[in-house]
C-alpha atoms as a PDB file:
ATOM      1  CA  UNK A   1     -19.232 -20.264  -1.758  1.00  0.00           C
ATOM      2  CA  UNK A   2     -19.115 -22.437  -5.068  1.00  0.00           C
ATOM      3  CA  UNK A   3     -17.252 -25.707  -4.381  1.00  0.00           C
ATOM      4  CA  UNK A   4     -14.529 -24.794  -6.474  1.00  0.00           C
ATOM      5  CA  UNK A   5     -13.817 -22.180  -4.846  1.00  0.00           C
ATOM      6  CA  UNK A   6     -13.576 -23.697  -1.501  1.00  0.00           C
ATOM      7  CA  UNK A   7     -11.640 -26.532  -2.917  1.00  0.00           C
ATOM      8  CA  UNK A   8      -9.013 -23.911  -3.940  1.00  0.00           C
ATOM      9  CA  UNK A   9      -9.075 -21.906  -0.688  1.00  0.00           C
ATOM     10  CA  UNK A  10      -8.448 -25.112   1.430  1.00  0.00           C
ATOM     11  CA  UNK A  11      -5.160 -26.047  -1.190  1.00  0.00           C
ATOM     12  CA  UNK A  12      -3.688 -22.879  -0.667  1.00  0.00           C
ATOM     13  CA  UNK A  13      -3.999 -23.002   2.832  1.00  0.00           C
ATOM     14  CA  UNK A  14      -2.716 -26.838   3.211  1.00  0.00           C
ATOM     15  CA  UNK A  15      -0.429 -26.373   0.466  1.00  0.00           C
ATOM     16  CA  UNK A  16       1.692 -22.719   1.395  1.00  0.00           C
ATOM     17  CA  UNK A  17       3.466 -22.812   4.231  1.00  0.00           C
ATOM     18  CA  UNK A  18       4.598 -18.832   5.096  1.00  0.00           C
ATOM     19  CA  UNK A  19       5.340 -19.575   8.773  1.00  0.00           C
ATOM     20  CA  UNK A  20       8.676 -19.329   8.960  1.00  0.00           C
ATOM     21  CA  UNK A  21       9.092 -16.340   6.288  1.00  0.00           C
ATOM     22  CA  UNK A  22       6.982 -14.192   8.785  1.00  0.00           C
ATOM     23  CA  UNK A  23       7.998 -15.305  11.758  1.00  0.00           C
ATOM     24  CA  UNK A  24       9.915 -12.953  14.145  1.00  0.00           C
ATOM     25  CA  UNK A  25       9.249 -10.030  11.751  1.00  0.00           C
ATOM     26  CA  UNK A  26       9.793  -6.904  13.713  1.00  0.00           C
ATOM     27  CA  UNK A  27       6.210  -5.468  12.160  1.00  0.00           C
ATOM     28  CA  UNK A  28       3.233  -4.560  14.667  1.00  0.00           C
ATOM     29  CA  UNK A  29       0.589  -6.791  13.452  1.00  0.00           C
ATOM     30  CA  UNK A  30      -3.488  -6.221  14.560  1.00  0.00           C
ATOM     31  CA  UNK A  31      -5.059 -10.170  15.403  1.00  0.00           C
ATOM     32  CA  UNK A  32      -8.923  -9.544  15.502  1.00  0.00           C
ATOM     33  CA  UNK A  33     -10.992 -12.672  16.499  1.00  0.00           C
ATOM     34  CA  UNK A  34     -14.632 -13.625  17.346  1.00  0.00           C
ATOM     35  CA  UNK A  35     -15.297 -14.959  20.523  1.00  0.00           C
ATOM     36  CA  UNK A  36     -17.867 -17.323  18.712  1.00  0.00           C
ATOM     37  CA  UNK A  37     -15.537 -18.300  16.107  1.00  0.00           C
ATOM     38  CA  UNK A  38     -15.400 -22.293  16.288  1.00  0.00           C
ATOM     39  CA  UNK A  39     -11.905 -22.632  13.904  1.00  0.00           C
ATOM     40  CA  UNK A  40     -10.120 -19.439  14.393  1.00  0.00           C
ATOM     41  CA  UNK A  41      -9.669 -18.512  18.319  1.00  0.00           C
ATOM     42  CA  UNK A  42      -8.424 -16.249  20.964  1.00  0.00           C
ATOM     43  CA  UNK A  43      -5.950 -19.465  22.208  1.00  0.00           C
ATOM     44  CA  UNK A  44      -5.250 -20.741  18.877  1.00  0.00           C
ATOM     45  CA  UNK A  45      -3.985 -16.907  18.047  1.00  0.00           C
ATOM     46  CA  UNK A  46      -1.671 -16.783  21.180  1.00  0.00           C
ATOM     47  CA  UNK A  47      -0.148 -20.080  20.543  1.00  0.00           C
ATOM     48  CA  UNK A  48       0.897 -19.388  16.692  1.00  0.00           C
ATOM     49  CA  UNK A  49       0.946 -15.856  15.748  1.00  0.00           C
ATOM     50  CA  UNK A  50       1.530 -13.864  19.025  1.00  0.00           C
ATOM     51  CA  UNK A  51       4.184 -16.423  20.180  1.00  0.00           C
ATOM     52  CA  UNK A  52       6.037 -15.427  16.608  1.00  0.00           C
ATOM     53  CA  UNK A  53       5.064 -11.829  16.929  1.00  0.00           C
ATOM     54  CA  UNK A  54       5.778  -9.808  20.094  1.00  0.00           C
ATOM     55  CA  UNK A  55       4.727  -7.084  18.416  1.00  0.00           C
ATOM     56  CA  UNK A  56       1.444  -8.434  17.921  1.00  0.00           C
ATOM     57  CA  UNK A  57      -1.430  -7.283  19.236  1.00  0.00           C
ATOM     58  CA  UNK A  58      -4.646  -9.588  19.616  1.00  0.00           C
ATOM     59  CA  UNK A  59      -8.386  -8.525  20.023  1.00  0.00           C
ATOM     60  CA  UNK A  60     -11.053 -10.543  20.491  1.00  0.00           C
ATOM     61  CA  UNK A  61     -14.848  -9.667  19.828  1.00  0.00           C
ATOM     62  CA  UNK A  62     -17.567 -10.521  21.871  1.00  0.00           C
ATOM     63  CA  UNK A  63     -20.724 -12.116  20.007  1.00  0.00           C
ATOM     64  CA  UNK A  64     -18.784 -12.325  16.746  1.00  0.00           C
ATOM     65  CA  UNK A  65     -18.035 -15.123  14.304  1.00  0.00           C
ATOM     66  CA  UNK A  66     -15.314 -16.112  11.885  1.00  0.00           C
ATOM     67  CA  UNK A  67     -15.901 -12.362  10.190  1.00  0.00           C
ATOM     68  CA  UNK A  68     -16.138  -9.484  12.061  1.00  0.00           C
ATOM     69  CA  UNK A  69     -15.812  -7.097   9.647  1.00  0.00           C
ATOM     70  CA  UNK A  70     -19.405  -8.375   8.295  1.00  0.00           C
ATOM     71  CA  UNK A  71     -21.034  -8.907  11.744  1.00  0.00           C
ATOM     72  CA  UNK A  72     -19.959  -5.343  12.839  1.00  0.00           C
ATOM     73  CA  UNK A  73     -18.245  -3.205  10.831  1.00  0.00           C
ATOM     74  CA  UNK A  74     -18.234  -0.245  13.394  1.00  0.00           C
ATOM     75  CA  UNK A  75     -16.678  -1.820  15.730  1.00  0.00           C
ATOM     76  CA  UNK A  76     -14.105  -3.264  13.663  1.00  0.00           C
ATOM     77  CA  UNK A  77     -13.122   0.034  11.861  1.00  0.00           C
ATOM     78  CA  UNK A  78     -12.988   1.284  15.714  1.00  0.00           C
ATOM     79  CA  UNK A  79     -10.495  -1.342  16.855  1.00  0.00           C
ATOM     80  CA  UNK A  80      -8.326  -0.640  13.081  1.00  0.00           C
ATOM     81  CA  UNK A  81      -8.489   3.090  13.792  1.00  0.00           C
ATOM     82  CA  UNK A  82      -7.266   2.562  17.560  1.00  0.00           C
ATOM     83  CA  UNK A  83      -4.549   0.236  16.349  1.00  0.00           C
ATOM     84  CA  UNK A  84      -3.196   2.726  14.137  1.00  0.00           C
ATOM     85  CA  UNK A  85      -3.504   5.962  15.908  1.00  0.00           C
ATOM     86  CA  UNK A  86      -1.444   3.890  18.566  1.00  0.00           C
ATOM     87  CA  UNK A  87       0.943   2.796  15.618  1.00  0.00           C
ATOM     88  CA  UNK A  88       1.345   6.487  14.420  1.00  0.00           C
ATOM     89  CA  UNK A  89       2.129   8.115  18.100  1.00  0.00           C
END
């Protein structure tokens, strides 16, 4: 990633705070994480977002990174297709 571009992704995400205009929205939300994510985990996800979202629901990946959708797509489009076959019953 050029530097610029990293230098803007890390303002917007120091400088926009959207917590409290999502939280407690009555929306079911999918949380997918990778086990082997350093930054972005399974207890980090419980404390924030599923604490503000009862309606959340949070999956974690074995073997997988900060992107799952790159490391294993399959599996990923499973866990989306599960997620809203549920939502649409």
């Amino acid at each position: 990633m050029a530097p610029a571009c990293r230098l803007a992704y890390l303002d917007r995400l120091t400088g926009t705070d959207v917590a409290d205009d999502i939280r407690g929205l009555d929306t079911r939300f999918l949380v997918i994480v990778g086990d082997k994510d350093p930054g972005v985990d399974a207890a980090a996800m419980q404390a924030t977002f599923l604490a503000w979202h009862p309606n959340a629901r949070l999956v974690t990946i074995p073997n997988c990174g900060h992107y799952p959708m790159q490391a294993c797509p399959p599996y990923v489009a499973m866990i989306v297709e599960d997620f809203l076959r549920d939502a649409a019953a």
